[in-house]
Structures are given as C-alpha cells and as structure tokens.
Protein backbone atom coordinates (compact mmCIF):
# COMPACT_ATOMS: atom_id res chain seq x y z
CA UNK A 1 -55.50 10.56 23.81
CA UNK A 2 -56.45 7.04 23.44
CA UNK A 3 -54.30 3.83 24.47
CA UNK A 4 -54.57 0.51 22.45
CA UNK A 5 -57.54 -1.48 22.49
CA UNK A 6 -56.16 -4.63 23.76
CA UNK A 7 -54.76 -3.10 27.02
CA UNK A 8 -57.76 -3.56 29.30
CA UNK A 9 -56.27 -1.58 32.42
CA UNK A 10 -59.79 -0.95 33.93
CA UNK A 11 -61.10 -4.66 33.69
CA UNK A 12 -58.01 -5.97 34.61
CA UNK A 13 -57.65 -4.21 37.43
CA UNK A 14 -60.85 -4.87 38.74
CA UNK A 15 -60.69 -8.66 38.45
CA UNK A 16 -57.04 -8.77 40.36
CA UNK A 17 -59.13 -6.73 43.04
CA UNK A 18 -61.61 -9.45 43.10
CA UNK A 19 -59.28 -11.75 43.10
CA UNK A 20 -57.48 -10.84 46.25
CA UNK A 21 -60.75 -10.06 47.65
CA UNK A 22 -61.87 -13.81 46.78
CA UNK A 23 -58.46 -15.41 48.07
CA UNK A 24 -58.98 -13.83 51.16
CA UNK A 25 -62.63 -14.41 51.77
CA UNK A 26 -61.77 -17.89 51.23
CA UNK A 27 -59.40 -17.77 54.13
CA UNK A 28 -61.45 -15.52 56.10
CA UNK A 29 -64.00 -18.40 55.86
CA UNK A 30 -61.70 -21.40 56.45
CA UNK A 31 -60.99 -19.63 59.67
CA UNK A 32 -64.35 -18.78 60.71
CA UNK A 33 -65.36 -22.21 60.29
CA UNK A 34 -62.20 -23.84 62.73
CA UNK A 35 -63.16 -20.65 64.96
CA UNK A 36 -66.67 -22.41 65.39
CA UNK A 37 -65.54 -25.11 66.25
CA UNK A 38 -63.90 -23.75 69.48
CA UNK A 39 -64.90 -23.60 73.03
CA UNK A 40 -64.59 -19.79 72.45
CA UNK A 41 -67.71 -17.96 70.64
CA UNK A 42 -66.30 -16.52 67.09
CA UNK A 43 -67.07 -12.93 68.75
CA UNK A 44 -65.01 -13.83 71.49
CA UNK A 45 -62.19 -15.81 69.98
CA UNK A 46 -59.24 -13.32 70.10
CA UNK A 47 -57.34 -15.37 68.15
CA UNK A 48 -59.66 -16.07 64.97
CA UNK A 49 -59.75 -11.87 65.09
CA UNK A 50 -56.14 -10.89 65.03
CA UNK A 51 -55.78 -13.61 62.01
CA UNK A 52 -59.05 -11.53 60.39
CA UNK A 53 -57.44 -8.55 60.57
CA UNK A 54 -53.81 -9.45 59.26
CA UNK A 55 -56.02 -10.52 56.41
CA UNK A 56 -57.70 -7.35 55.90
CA UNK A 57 -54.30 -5.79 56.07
CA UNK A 58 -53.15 -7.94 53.32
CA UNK A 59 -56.05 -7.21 51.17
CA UNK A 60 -55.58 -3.45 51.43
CA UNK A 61 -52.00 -3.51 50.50
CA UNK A 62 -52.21 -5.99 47.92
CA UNK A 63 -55.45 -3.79 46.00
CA UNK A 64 -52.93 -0.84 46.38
CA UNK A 65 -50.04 -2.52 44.94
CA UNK A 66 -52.37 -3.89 42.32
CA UNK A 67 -53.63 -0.30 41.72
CA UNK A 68 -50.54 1.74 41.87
CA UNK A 69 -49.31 -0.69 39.29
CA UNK A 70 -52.18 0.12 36.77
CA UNK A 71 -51.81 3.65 37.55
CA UNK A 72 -48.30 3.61 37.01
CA UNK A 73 -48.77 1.69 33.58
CA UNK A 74 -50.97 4.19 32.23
CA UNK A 75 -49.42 7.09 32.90
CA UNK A 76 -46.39 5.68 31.15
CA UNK A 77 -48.25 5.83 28.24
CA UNK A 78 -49.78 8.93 28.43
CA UNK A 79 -46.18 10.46 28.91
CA UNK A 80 -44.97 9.62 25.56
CA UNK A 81 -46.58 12.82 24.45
CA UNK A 82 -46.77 16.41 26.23
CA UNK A 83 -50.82 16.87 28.66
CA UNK A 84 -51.01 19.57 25.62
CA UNK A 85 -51.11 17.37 22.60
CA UNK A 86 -53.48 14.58 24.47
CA UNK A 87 -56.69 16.57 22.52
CA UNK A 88 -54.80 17.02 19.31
CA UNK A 89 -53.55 12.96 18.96
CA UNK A 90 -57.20 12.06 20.49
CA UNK A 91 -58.98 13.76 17.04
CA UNK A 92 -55.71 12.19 15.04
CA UNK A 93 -56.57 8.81 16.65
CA UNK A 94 -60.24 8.69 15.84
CA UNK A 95 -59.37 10.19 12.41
CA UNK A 96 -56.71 7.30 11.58
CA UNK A 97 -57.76 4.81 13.93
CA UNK A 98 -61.60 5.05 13.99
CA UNK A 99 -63.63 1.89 15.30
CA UNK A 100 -60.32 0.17 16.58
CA UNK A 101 -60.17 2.82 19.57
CA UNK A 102 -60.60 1.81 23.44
CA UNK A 103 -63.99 2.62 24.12
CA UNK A 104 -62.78 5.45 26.61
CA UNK A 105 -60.11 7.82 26.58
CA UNK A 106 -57.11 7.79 28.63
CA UNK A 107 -57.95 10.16 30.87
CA UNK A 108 -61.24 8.75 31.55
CA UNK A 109 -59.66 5.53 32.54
CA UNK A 110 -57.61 7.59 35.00
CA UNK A 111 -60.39 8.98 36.78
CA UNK A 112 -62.14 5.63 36.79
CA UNK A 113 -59.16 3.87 38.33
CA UNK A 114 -58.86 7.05 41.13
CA UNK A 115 -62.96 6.19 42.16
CA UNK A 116 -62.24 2.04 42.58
CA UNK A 117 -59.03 3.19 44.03
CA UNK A 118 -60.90 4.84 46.63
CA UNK A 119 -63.50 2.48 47.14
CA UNK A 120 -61.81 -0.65 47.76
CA UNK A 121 -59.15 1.28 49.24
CA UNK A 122 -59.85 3.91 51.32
CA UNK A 123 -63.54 2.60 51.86
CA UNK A 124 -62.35 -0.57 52.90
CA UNK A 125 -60.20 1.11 55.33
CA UNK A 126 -63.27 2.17 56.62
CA UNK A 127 -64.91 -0.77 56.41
CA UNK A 128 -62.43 -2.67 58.78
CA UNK A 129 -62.20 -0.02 61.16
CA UNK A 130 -66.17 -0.08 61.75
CA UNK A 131 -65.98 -4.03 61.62
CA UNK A 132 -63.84 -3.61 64.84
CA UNK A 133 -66.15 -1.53 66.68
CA UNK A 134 -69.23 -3.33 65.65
CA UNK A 135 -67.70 -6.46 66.88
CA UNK A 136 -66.84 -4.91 70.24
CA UNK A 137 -70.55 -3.78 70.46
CA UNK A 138 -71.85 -7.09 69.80
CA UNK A 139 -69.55 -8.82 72.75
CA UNK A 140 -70.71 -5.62 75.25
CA UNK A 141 -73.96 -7.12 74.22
CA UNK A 142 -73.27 -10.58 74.70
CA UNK A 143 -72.31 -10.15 78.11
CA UNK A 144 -75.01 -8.46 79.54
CA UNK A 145 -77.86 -11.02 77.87
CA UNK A 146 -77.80 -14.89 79.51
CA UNK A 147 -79.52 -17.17 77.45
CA UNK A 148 -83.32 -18.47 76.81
CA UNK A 149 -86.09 -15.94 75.41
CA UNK A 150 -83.06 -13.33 75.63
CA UNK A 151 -80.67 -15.06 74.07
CA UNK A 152 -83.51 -15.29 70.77
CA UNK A 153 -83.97 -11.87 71.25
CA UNK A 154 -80.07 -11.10 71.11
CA UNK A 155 -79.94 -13.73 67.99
CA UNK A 156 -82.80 -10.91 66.28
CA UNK A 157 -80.87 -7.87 66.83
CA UNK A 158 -77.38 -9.17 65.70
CA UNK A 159 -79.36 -10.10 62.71
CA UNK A 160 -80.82 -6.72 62.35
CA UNK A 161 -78.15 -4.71 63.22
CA UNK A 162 -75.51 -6.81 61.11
CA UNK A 163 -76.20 -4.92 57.50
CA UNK A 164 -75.42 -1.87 59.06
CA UNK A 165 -71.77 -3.02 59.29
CA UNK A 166 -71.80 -3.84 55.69
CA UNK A 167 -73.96 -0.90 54.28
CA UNK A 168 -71.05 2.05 53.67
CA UNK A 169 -69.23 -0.37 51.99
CA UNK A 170 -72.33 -2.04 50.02
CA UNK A 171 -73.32 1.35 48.81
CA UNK A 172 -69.41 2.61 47.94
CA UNK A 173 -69.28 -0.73 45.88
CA UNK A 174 -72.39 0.23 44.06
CA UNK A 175 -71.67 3.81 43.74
CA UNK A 176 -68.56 2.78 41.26
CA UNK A 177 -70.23 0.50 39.52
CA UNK A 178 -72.85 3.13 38.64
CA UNK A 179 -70.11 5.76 38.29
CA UNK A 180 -68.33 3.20 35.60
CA UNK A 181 -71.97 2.79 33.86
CA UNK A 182 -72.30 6.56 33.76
CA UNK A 183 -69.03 6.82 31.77
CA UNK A 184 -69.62 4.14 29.48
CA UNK A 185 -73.21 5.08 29.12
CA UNK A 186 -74.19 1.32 30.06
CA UNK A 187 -78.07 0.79 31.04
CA UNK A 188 -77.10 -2.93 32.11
CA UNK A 189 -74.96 -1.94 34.76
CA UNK A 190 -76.97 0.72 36.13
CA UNK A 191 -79.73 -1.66 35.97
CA UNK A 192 -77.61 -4.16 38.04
CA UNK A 193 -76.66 -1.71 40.42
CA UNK A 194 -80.73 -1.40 41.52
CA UNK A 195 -81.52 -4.93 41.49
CA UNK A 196 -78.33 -5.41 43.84
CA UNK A 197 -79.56 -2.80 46.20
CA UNK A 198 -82.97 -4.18 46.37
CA UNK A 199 -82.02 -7.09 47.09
CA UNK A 200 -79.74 -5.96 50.14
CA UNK A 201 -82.83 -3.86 51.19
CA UNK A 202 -85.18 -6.99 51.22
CA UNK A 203 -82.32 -8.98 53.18
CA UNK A 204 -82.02 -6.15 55.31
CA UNK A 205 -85.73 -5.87 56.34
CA UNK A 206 -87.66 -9.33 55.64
CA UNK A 207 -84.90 -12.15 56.33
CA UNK A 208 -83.96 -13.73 59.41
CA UNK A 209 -80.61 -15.53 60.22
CA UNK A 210 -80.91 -19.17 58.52
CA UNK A 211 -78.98 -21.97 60.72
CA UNK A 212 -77.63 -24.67 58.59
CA UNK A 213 -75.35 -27.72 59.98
CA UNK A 214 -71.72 -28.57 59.07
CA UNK A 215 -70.53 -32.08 60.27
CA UNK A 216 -70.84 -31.17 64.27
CA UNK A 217 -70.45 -27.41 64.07
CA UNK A 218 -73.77 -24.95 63.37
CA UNK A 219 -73.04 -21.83 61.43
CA UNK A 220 -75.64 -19.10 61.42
CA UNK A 221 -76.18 -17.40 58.03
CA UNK A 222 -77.03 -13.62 57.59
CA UNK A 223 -78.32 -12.97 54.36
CA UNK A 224 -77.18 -9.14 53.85
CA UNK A 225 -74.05 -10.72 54.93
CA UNK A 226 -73.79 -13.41 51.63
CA UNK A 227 -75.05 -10.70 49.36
CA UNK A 228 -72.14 -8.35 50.47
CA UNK A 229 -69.20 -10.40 50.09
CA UNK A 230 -71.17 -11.95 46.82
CA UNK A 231 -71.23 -8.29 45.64
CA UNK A 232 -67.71 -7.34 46.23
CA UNK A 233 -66.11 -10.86 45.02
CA UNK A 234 -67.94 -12.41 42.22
CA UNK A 235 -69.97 -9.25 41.56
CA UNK A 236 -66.74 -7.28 41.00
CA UNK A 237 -65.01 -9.90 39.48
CA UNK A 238 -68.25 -10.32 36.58
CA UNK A 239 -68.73 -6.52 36.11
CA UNK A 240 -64.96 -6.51 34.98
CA UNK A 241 -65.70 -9.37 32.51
CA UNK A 242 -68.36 -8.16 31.35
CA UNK A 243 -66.34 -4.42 30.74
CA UNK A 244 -63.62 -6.01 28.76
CA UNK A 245 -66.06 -8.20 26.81
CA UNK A 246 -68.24 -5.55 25.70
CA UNK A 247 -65.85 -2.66 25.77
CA UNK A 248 -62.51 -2.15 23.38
CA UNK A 249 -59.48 -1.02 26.05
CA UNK A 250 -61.16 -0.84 29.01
C-alpha cells in the first residue's frame, strides 16, 4: 500500500538527523576551539573529551528517538488495513489515485528507514567507539615523539592516519545514499555518491594538514576531516531536500 503524498517520512527524517548531527557539530566545535586554547593539547585535554562524548551520546539517542518516531508513524498507517490486503489497496491506489501516489510504497519506505536507522545509528556507535581508541593511539604516540624534525614527522602521520577514523563511517553514509538512489532509481544521487568518494580519496592521499590562525589560537585543518562531517551534516541534510523536492511522499 501507499501512504499520502504529502507525508514525507523519509526526507523528514533525514533532515531531523542532520539536524541533530549539525547542532552537535556546532558544539563539538565551540568546544574544540576553547580546548585549544588550553595549556592542555586537545588530545590530552580530558575534559574537552568526556564533554565530546556526552555529545555523541546525545546524538545517538536523539537520531533514535527521531527514528523510532517515524517508524512508529508509519506503521500506524500501515495497520489500518490487514499485511494481506497491502498488494490488493496498492493496485486500488494506483487505479483510483494514479499520479498523486508517494513515489514509493510503504513498505519500501520501511526498509529505507531500517538502512539510515542503522547507519547513523548503529554505525555511529561504531564510529565513537573507534574515535576513542584512535585518540588513545594518537596520545601513545605523542608521548614517545619530542619535538623538532619528529614532531613534523608525527604532524604527517596524524594527518595520514586521521581518514582512517572517519572511513567506516564515510563509506556507511554513502552506502545509504546509494541504497536510497537504487530504490528511487535516481542517477543524481548515485552520481553524488562517486564524486563524494573521490573527493575523500584525493583528501585522503594528496592533502596535507592546512594551519590557519584564530585570534591567538592555531587550529590545524584535516581535509578528509571537513569533507566527513560536511558529508554527514549538510550532505545529509541536502540529499533529504532534494528527496522531498523531487519525490511525492518520500
């Protein structure tokens, strides 16, 4: 069966993900920067960690609430009829209905939900846990360089090594938005989907960490690290407009 056009579970969704996502970036980053501007290094700064990762709590269970909502919503809908009769009123829809269906069925919508669910769920549960021990490789690290021609060195591999710590979830992110292209048979997205993983690949091999200065404080920039959180903020938040612009009910 079909729900009504003007619902927009999927897209909406989606852009309440992003914006938790983008909420909490933006304090992630307002902390970062005050974290800087410490005695402590940021890696070091106990502190400016246990904040990041009440944050990250916060994010997970506000996507799940958001999600369990949706899920909720539109399986109230689907449970006006019997699972029996969902093929029969589908063919009754598009008989009556026609052009002023959603531009996926209910069911699909389910499934599409379950895969984001999953992503920025249970992937970003990963995510955070592999943040954690990336962070207490880099301070092992730390401590047994000193500074001068090392310390450059050191600067190089954290630079290197930092996309790893961003890659599973990078390439879950992706994944779904291919996996949502696939179902609405959408070249554009799929198309997106490569240029975005180019792009982390060229980060990933050709750039170095930028420095730029703030006021007093100097805040080193990793590139795959801005495409990442670019990705799975704006990038989520735009690939949900651009589903409930271009598609009826989703």
């Amino acid at each position: 069966m079909y729900i009504q056009n003007r619902k927009n579970i999927l897209s909406g969704t989606l852009m309440l993900s992003a914006g938790v996502r983008i909420l909490t970036d933006s304090v992630s980053a307002v902390l970062h920067y005050r974290a800087t501007k410490s005695t402590l290094p940021t890696f070091g700064n106990v502190s400016y960690w246990h904040a990041q990762n009440v944050l990250s709590v916060i994010q997970i269970i506000c996507t799940a609430v958001v999600f369990l909502m949706a899920l909720r919503r539109i399986r109230h809908y689907r449970n006006v009829l019997p699972k029996e009769e969902f093929a029969e009123m589908a063919k009754l829809q598009e008989e009556v209905i026609g052009d002023g269906l959603s531009s996926l069925s209910s069911y699909s919508i389910v499934q599409l939900l379950q895969v984001w669910a999953v992503i920025l769920i249970g992937v970003q549960i990963i995510y955070d846990v592999n943040a954690t021990i990336y962070r207490d490789m880099i301070i092992d690290m730390a401590g047994m360089i000193s500074s001068g021609e090392t310390g450059a060195v050191f600067v190089e591999i954290y630079n290197d090594s930092h996309g790893f710590k961003y890659m599973g979830m990078a390439v879950a992110i992706m994944l779904g938005i291919y996996v949502t292209g696939i179902f609405l048979k959408d070249r554009a997205l799929k198309i997106a989907v490569m240029i975005t993983a180019l792009g982390f690949i060229s980060a990933f091999l050709f750039f170095g960490m930028q420095i730029i200065q703030i006021s007093s404080v100097q805040i080193g920039i990793v590139w795959t690290s801005v495409i990442f959180h670019l990705l799975e903020t704006a990038g989520l938040f735009c690939m949900a407009l651009y589903i409930r612009k271009h598609y009826k009910g989703v």
